[in-house]
Protein backbone atom coordinates (compact mmCIF):
# COMPACT_ATOMS: atom_id res chain seq x y z
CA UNK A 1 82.42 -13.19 -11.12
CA UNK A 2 80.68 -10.28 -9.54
CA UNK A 3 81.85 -6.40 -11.03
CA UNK A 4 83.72 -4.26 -8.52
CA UNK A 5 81.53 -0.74 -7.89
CA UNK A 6 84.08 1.33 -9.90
CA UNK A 7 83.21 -0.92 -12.93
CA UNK A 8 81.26 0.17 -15.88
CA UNK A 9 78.29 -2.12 -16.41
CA UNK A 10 76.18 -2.46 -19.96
CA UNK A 11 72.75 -1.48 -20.40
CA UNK A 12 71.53 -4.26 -19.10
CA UNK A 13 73.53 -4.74 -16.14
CA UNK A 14 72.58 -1.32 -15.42
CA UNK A 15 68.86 -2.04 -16.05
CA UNK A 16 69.14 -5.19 -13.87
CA UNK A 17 70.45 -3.04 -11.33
CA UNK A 18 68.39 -0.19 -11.31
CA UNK A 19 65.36 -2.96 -11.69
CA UNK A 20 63.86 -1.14 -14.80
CA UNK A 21 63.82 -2.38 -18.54
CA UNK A 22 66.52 -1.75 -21.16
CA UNK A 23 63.89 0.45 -23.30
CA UNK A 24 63.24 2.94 -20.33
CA UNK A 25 67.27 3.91 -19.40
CA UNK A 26 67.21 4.74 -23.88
CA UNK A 27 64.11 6.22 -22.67
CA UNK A 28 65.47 8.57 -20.44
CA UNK A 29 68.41 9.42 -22.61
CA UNK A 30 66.26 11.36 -24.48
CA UNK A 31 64.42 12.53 -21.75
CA UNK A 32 67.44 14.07 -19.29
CA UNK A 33 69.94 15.70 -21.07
CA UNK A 34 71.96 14.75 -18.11
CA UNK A 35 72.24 11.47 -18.22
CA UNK A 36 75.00 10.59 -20.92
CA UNK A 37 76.77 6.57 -20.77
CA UNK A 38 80.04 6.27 -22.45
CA UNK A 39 79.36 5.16 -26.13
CA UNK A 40 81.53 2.47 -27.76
CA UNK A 41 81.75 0.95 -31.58
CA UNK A 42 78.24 0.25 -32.64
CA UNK A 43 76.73 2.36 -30.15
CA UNK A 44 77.06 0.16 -27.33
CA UNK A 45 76.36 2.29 -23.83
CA UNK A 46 78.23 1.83 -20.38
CA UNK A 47 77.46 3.07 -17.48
CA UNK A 48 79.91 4.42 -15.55
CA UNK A 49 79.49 4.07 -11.37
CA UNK A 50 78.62 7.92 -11.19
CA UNK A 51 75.74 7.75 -14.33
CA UNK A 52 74.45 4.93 -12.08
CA UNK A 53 74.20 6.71 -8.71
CA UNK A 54 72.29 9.73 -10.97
CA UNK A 55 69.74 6.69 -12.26
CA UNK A 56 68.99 5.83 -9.11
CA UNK A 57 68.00 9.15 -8.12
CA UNK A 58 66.14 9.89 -11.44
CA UNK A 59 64.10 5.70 -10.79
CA UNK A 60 63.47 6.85 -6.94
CA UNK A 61 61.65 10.22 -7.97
CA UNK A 62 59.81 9.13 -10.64
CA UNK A 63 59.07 5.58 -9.59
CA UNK A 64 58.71 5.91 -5.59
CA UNK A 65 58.40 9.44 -5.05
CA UNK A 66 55.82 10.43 -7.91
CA UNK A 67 57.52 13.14 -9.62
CA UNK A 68 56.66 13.92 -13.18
CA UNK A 69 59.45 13.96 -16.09
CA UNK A 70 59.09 17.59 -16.40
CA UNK A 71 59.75 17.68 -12.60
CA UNK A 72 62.98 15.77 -12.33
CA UNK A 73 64.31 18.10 -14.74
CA UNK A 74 63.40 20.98 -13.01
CA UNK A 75 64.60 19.53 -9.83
CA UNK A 76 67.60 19.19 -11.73
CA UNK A 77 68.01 22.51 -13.63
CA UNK A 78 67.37 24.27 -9.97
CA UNK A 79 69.53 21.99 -7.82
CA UNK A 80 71.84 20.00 -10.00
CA UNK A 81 72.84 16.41 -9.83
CA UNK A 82 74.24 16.62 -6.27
CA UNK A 83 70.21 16.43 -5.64
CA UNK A 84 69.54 13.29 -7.95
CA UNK A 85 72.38 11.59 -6.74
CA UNK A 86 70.98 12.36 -2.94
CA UNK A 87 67.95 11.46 -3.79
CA UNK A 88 69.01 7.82 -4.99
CA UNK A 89 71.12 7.33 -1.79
CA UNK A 90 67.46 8.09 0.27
CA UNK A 91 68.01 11.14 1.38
CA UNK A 92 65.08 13.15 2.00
CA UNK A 93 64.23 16.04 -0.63
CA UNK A 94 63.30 18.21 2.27
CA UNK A 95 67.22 17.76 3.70
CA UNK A 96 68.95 20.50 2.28
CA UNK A 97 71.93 19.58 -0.17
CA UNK A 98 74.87 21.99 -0.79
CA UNK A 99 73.67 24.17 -3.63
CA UNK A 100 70.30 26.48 -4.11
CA UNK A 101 67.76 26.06 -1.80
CA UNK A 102 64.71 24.45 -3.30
CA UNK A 103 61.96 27.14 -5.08
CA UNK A 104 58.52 26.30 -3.79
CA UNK A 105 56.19 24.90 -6.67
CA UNK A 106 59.84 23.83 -8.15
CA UNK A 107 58.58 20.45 -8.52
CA UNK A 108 56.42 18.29 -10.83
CA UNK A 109 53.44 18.17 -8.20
CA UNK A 110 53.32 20.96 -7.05
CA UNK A 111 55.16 21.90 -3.80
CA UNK A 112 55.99 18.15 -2.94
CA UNK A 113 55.77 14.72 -4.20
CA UNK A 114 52.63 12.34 -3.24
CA UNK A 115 52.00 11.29 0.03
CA UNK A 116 50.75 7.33 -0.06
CA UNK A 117 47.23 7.84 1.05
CA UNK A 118 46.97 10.46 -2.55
CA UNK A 119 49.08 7.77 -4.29
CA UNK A 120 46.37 5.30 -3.25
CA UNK A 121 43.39 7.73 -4.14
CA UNK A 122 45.52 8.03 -7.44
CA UNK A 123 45.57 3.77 -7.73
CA UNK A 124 41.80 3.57 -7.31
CA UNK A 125 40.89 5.71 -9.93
CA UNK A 126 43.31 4.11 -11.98
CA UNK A 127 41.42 1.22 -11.52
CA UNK A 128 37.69 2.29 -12.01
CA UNK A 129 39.12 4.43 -15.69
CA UNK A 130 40.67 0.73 -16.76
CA UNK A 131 37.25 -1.06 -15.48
CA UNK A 132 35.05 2.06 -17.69
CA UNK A 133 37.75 1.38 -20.94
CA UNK A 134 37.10 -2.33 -20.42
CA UNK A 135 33.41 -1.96 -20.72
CA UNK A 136 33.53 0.71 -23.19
CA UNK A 137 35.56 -1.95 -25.66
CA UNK A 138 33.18 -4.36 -24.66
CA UNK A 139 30.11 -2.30 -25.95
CA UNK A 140 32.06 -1.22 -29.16
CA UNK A 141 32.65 -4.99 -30.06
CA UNK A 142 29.10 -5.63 -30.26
């Protein structure tokens, strides 16, 4: 039987959820201040329905939107959770949410996040620095 959405879910129905590994939510623990599960006997986490609707802000801006860790905090620090929380619901950053308006440069890459033809640029290089390693390892196994 499926959870209701006011139910707290475990790490891993959270990670299932939020379609990330276990290791990166204990990850980002340590990483955001903010985000804080509910702690039982043994250390066991849950997650309660709001500390997943921050998650899915903090996965869409790092995962789909290209921010930086040190730029979801300062997102955060400037505009609070209302932001993250908006931001995981698909709001646009550039909508303004009650609260401070956004300080330009305030976020990880510079004044906004990638567009997808720099994302791509970003993926091809990617791609010829793995190629170069590979070779490089080659030549050093000889």
């Amino acid at each position: 039987m499926a959870k209701g959405p006011e139910a707290f879910r475990t790490i891993s129905e959270a990670a299932d959820e939020l379609n990330v590994p276990q290791h990166v939510l204990r990850f980002w623990e340590t990483k955001f201040t903010f985000i804080r599960p509910m702690k039982r006997a043994g250390g066991r986490r849950f997650y309660r329905p709001a500390d997943i609707a921050v998650l899915k802000g903090v996965r869409r801006l790092l995962h789909d939107e290209g921010y930086t860790i040190k730029g979801v905090q300062r997102l955060h620090r400037e505009e609070g959770l209302r932001r993250l929380v908006a931001a995981g619901e698909g709001q646009s950053l550039a909508a303004p949410v009650a609260g401070p308006e956004p300080q330009p440069g305030g976020l990880g890459l510079g004044s906004s996040p990638l567009t997808d033809g720099a994302r791509d640029r970003l993926a091809e290089i990617l791609a010829e620095l793995e190629a170069t390693k590979a070779r490089l390892d080659g030549i050093l196994k000889q």
